[in-house]
PDB file of N, CA and C in Angstrom:
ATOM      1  N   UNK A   1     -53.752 -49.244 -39.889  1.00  0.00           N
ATOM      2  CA  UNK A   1     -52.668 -48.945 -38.975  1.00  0.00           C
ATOM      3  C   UNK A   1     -53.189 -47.958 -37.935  1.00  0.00           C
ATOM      4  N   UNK A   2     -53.048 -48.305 -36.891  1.00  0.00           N
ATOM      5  CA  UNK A   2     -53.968 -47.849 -35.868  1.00  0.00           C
ATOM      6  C   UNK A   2     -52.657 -46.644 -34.406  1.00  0.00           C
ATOM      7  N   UNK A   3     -52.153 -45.942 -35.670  1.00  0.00           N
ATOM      8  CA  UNK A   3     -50.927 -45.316 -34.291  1.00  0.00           C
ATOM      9  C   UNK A   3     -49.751 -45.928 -34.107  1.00  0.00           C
ATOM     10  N   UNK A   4     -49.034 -45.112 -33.426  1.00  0.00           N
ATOM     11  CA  UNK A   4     -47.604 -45.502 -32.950  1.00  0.00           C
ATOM     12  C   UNK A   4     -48.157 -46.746 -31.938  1.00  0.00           C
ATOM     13  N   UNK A   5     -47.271 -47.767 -32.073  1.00  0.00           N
ATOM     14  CA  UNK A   5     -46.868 -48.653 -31.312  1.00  0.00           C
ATOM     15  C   UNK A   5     -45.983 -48.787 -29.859  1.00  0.00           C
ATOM     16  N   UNK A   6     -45.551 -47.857 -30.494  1.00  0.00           N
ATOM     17  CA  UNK A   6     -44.435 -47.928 -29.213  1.00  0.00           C
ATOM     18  C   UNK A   6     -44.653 -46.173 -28.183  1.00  0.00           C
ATOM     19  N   UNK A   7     -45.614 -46.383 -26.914  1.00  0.00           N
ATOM     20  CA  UNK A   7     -45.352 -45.292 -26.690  1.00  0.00           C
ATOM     21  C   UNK A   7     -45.078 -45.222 -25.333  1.00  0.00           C
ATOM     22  N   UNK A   8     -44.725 -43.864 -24.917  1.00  0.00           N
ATOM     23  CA  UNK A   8     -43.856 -43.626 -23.847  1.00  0.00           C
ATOM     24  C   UNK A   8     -44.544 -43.568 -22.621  1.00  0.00           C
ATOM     25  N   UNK A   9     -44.439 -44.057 -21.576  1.00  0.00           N
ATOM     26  CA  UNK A   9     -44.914 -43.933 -20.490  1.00  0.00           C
ATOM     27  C   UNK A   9     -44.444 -42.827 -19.444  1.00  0.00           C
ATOM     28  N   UNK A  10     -45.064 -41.591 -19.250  1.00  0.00           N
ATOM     29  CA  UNK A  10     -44.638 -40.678 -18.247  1.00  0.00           C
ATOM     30  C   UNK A  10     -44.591 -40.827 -17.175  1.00  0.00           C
ATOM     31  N   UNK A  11     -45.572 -41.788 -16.593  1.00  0.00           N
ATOM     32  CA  UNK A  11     -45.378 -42.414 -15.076  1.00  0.00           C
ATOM     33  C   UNK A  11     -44.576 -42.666 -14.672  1.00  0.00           C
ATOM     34  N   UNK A  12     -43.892 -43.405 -15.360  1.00  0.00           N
ATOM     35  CA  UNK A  12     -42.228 -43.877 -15.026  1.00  0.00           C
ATOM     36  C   UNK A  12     -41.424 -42.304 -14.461  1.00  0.00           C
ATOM     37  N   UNK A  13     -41.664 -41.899 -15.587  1.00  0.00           N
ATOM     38  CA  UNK A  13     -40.819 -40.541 -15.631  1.00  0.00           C
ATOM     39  C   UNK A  13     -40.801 -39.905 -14.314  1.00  0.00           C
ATOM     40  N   UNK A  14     -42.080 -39.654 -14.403  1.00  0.00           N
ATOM     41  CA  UNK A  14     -42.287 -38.239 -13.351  1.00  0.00           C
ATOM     42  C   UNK A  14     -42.679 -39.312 -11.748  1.00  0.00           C
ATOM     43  N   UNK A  15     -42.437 -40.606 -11.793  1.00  0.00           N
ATOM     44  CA  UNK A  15     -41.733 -41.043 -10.451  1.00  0.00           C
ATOM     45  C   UNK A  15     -40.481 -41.370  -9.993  1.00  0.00           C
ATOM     46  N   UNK A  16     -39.617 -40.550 -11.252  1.00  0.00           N
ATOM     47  CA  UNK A  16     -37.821 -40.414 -11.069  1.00  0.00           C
ATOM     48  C   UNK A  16     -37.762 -39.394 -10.369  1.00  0.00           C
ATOM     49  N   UNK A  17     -38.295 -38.050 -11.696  1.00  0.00           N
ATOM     50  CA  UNK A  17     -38.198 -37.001 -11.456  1.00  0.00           C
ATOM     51  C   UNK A  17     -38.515 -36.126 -10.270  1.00  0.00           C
ATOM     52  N   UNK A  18     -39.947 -36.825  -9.447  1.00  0.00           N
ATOM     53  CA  UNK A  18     -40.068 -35.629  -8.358  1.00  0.00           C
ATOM     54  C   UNK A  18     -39.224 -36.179  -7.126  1.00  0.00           C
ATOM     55  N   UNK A  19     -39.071 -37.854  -7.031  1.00  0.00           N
ATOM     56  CA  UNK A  19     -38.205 -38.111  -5.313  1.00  0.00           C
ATOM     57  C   UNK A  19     -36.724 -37.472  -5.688  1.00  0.00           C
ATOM     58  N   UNK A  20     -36.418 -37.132  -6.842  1.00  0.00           N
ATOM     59  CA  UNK A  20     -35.120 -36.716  -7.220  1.00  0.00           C
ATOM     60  C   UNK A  20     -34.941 -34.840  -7.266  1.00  0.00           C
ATOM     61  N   UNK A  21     -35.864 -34.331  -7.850  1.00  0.00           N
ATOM     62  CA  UNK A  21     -35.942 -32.722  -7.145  1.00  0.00           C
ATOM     63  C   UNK A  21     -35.956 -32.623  -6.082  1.00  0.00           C
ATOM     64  N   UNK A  22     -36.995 -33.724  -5.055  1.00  0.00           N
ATOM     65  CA  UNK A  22     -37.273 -32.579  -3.525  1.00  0.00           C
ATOM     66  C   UNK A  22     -36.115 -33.493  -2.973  1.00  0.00           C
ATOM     67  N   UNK A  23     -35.375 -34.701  -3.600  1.00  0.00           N
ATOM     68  CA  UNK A  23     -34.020 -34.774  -2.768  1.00  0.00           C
ATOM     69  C   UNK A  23     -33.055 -33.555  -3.265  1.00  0.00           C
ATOM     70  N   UNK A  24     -33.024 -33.067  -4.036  1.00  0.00           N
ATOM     71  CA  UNK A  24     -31.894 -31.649  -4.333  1.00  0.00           C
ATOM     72  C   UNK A  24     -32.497 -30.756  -3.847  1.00  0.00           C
ATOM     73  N   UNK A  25     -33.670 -30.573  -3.631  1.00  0.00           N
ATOM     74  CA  UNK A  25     -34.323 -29.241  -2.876  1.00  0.00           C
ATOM     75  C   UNK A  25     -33.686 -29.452  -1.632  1.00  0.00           C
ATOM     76  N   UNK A  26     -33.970 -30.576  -0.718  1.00  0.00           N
ATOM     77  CA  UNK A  26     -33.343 -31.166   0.877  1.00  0.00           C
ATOM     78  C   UNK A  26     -31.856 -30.228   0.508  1.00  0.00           C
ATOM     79  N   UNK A  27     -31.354 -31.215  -0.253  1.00  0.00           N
ATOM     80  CA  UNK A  27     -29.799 -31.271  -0.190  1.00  0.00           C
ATOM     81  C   UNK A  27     -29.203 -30.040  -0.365  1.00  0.00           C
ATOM     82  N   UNK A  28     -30.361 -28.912  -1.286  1.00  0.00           N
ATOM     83  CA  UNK A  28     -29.934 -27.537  -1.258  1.00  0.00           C
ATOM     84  C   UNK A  28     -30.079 -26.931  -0.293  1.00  0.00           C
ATOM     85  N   UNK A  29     -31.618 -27.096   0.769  1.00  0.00           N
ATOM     86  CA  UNK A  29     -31.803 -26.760   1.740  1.00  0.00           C
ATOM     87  C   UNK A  29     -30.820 -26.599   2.747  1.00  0.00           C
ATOM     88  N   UNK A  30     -30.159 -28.370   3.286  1.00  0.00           N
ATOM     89  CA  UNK A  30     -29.119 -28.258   4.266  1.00  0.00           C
ATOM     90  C   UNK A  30     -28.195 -27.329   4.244  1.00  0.00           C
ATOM     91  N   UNK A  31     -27.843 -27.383   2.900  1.00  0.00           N
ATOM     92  CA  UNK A  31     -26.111 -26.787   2.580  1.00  0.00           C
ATOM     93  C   UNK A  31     -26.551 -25.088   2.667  1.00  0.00           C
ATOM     94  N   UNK A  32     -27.811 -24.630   2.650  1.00  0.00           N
ATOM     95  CA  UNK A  32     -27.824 -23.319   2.766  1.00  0.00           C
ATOM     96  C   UNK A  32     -27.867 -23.129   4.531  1.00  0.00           C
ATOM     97  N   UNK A  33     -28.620 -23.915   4.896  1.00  0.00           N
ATOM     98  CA  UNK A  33     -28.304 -24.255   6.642  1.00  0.00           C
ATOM     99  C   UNK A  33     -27.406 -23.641   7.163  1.00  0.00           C
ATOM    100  N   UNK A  34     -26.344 -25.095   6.468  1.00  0.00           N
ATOM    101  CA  UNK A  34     -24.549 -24.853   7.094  1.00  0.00           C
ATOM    102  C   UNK A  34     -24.156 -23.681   6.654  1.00  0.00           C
ATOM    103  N   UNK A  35     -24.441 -23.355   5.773  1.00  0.00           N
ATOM    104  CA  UNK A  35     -23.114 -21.614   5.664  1.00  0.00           C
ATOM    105  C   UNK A  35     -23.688 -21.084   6.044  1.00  0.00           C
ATOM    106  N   UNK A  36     -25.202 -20.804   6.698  1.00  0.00           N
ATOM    107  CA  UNK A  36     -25.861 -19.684   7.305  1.00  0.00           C
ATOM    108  C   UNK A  36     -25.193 -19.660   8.905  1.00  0.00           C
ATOM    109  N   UNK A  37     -25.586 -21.244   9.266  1.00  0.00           N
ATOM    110  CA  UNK A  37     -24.809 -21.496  10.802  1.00  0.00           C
ATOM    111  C   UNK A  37     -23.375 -21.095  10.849  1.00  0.00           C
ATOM    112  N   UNK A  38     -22.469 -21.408   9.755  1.00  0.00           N
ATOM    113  CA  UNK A  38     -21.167 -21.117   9.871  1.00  0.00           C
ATOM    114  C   UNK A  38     -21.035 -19.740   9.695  1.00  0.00           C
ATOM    115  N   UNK A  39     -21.759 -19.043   9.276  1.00  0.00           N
ATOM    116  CA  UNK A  39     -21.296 -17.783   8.800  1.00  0.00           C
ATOM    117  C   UNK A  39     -21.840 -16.756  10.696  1.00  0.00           C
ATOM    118  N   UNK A  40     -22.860 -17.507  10.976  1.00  0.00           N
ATOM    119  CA  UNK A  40     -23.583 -16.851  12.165  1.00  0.00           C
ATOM    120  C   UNK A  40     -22.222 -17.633  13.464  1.00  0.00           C
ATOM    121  N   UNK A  41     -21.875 -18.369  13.091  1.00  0.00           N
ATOM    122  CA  UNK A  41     -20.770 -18.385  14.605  1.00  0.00           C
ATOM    123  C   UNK A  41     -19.647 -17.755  14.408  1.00  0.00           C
ATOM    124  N   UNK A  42     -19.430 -17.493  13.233  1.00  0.00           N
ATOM    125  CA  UNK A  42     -18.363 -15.970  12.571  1.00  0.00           C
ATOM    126  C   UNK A  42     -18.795 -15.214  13.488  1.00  0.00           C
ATOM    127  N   UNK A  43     -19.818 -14.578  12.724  1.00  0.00           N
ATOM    128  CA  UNK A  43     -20.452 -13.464  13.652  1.00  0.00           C
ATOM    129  C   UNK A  43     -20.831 -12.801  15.388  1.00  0.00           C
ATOM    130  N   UNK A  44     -20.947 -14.135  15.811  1.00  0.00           N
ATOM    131  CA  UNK A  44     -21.337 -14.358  17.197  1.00  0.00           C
ATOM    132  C   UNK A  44     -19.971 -14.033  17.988  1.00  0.00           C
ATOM    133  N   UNK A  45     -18.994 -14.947  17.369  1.00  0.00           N
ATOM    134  CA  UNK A  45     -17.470 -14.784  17.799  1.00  0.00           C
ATOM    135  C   UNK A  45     -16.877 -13.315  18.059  1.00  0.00           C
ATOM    136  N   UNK A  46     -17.487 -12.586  16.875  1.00  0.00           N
ATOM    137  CA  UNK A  46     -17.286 -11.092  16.849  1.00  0.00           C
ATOM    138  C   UNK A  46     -17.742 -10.109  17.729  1.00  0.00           C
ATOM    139  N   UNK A  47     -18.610 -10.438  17.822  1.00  0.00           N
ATOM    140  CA  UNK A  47     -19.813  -9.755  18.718  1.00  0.00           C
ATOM    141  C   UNK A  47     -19.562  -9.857  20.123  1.00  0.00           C
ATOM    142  N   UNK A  48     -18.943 -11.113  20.320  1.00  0.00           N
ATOM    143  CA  UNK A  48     -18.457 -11.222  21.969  1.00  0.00           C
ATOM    144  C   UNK A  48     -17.383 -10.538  22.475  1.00  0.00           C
ATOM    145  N   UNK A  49     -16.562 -10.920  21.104  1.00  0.00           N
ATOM    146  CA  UNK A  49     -15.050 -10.160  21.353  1.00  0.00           C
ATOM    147  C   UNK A  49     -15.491  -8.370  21.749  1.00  0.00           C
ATOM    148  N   UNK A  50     -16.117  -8.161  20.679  1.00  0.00           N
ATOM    149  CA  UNK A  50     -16.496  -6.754  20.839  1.00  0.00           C
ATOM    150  C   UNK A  50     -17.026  -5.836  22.156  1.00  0.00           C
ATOM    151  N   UNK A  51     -17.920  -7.270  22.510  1.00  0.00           N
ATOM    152  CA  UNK A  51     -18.634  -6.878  23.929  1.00  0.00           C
ATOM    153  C   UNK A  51     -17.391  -7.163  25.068  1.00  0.00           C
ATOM    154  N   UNK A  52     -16.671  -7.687  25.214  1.00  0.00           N
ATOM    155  CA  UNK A  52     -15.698  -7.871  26.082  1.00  0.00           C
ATOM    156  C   UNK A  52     -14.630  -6.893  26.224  1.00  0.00           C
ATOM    157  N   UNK A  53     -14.794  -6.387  25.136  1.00  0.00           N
ATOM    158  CA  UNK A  53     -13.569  -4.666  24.895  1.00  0.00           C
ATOM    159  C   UNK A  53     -14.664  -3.572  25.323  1.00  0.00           C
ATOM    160  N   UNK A  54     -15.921  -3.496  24.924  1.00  0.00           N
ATOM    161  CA  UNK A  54     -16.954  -2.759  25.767  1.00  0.00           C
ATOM    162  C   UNK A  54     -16.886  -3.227  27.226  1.00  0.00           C
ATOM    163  N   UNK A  55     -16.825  -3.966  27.757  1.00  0.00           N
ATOM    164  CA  UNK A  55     -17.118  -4.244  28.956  1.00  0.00           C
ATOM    165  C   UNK A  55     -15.358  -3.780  29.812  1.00  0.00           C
ATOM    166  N   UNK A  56     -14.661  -4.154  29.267  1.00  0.00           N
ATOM    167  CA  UNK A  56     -13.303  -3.528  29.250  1.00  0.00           C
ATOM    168  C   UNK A  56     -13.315  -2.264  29.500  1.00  0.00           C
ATOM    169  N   UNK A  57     -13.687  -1.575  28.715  1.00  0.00           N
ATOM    170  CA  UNK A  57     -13.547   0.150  28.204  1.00  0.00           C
ATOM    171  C   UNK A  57     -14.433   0.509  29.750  1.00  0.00           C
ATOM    172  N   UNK A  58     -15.683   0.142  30.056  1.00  0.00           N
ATOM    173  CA  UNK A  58     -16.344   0.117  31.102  1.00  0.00           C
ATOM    174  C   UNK A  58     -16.152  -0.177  32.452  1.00  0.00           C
ATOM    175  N   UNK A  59     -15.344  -0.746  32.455  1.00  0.00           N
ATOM    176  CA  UNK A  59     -14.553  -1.162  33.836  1.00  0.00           C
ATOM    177  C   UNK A  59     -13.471   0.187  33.918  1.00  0.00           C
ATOM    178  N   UNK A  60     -12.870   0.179  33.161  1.00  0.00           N
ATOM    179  CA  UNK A  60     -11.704   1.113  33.007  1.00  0.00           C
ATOM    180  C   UNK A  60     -12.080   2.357  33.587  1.00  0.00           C
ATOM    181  N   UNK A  61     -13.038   2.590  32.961  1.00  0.00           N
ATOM    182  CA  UNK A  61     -13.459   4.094  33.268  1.00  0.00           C
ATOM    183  C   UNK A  61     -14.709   4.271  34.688  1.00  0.00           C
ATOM    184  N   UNK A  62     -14.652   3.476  34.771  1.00  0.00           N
ATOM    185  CA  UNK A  62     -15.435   3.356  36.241  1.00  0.00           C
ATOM    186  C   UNK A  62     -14.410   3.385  37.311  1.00  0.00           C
ATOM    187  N   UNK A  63     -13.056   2.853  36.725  1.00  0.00           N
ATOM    188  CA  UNK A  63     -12.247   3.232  37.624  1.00  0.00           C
ATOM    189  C   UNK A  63     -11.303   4.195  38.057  1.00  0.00           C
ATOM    190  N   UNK A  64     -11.271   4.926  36.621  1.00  0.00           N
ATOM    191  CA  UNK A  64     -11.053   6.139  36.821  1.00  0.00           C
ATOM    192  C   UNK A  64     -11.806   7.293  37.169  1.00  0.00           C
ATOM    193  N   UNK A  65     -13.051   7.209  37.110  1.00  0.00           N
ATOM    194  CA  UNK A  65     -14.212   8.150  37.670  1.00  0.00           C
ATOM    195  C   UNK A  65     -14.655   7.790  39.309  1.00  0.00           C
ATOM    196  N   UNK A  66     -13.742   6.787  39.726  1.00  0.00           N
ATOM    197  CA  UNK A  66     -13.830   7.036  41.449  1.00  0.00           C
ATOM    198  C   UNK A  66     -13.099   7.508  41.904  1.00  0.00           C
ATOM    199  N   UNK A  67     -12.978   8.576  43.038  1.00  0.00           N
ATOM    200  CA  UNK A  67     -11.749   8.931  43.709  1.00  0.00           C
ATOM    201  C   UNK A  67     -11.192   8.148  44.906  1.00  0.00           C
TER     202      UNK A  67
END
């Protein structure tokens, strides 16, 4: 008796396994993308508003510092 008969082939395996990680790596990749982009046009939104009340505050007082 010369060994198991029946044995397993890993090739198979590990040509499921890796197009199927670096597709969840991608798919993790994107989705960290989008909430980075979404979270940065949060931010951007803020930042303008902010600068527009600076630029406000700046006008204002330029016009009160002329006679």
């Amino acid at each position: 008796m010369g060994g198991n008969p029946i044995q397993f082939d890993y090739s198979l395996l590990l040509s499921l396994v890796f197009p199927l990680g670096f597709f969840a790596i991608v798919v993790y990749f994107m989705l960290s993308i989008i909430q980075f982009l979404k979270h940065k046009a949060i931010t951007d939104k803020q930042l303008v508003e902010k600068m527009d009340e600076l630029i406000k505050l700046q006008q204002q007082s330029n016009k009160l510092s002329k006679p």
